[in-house]
Protein backbone atom coordinates (compact mmCIF):
# COMPACT_ATOMS: atom_id res chain seq x y z
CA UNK A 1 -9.84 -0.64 20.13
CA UNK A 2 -11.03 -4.23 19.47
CA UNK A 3 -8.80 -6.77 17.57
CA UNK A 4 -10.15 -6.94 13.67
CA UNK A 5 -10.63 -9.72 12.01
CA UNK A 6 -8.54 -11.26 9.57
CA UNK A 7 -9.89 -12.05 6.19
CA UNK A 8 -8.39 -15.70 5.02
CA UNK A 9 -7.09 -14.35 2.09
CA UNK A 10 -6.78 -10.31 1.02
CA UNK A 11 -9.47 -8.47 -0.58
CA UNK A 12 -8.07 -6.97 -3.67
CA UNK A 13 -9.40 -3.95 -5.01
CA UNK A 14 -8.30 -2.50 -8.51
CA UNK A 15 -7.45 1.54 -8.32
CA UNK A 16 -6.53 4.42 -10.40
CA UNK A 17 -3.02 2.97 -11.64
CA UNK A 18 -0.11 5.25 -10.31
CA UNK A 19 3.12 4.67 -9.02
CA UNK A 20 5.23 4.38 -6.08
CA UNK A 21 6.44 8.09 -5.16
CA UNK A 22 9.59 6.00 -3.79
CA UNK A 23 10.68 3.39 -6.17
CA UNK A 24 8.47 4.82 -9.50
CA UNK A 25 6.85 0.93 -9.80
CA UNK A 26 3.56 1.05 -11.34
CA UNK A 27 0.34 0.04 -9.01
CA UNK A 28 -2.73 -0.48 -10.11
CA UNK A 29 -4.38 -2.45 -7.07
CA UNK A 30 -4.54 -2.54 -3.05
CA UNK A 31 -5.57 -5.38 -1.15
CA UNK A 32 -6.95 -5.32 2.80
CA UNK A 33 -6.73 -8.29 5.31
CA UNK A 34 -9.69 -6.88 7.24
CA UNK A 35 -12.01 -5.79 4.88
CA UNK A 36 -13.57 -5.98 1.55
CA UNK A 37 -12.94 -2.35 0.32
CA UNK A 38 -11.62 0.29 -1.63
CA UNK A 39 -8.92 2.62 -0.37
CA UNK A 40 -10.27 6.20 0.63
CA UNK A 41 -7.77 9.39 1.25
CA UNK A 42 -5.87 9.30 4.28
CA UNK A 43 -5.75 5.04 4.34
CA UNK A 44 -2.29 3.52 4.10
CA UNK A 45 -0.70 0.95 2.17
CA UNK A 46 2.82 -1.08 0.85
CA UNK A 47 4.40 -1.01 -2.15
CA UNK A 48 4.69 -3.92 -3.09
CA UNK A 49 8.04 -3.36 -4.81
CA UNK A 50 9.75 -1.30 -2.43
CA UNK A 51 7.92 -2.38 0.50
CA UNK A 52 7.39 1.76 0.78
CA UNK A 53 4.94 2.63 3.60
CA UNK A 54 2.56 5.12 1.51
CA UNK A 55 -0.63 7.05 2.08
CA UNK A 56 -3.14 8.06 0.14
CA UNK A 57 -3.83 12.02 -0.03
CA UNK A 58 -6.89 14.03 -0.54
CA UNK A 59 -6.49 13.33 -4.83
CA UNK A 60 -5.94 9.76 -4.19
CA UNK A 61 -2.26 10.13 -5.32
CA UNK A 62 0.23 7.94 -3.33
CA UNK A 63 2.65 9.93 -1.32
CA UNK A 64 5.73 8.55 1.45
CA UNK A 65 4.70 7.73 4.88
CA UNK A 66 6.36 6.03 8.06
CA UNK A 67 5.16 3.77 10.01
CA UNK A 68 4.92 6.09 13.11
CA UNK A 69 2.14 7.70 11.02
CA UNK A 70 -0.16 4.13 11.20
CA UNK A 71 -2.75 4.23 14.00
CA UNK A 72 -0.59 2.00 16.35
CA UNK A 73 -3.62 -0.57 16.80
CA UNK A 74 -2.60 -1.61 12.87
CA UNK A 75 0.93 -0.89 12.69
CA UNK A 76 2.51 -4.42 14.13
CA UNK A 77 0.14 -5.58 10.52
CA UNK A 78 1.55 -2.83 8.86
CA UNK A 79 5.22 -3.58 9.69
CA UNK A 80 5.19 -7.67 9.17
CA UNK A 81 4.28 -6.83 5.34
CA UNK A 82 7.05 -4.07 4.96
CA UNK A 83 8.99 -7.01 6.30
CA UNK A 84 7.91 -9.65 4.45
CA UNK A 85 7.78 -7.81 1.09
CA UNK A 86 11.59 -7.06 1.89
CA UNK A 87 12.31 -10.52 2.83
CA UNK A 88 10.61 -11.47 -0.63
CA UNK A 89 11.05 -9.24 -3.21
CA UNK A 90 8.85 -8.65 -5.90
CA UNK A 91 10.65 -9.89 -9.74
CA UNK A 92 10.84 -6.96 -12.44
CA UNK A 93 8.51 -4.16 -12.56
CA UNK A 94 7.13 -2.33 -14.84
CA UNK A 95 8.47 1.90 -14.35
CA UNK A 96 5.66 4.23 -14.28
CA UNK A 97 6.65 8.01 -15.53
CA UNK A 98 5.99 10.53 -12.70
CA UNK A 99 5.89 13.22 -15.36
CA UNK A 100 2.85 11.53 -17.52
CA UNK A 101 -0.58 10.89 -16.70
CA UNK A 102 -2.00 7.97 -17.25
């Protein structure tokens, strides 16, 4: 597969605000290095709390992923944020309630 390319700075889209199925934060954007666009089901992304790899499923609710899951030509991506976002972590968060819709 050809290299992508990078964007200079992420595209940030706003989405359906949910929460991290790992750590309970509250999200309520994504934001893609290679293109300008919204996340569809099955596309991956970061908490930016937890630095949780998660995935979006068929209802665009976030559930846990690994990075073995990531099509390996965007995992090496995939795996400097997880370590970046651990290296610097995110201050307080707001807790989203798994139990309430929003």
């Amino acid at each position: 597969m050809p290299r992508q390319k990078w964007l200079s700075k992420p595209a940030t889209s706003e989405t359906i605000r949910t929460w991290c199925p790992q750590c309970f934060s509250v999200l309520s954007a994504t934001s893609c290095m290679t293109a300008e666009a919204k996340p569809e089901p099955g596309d991956f992304t970061v908490c930016a709390y937890c630095a949780a790899v998660l995935r979006f499923n068929a209802k665009m609710d976030l559930e846990i992923s690994e990075l073995a899951e990531i099509p390996v030509h965007s995992r090496l991506a995939f795996a400097q944020v997880v370590q970046k976002i651990k290296e610097f972590p995110m201050p307080k968060r707001e807790k989203g309630n798994p139990f309430v819709t929003q």
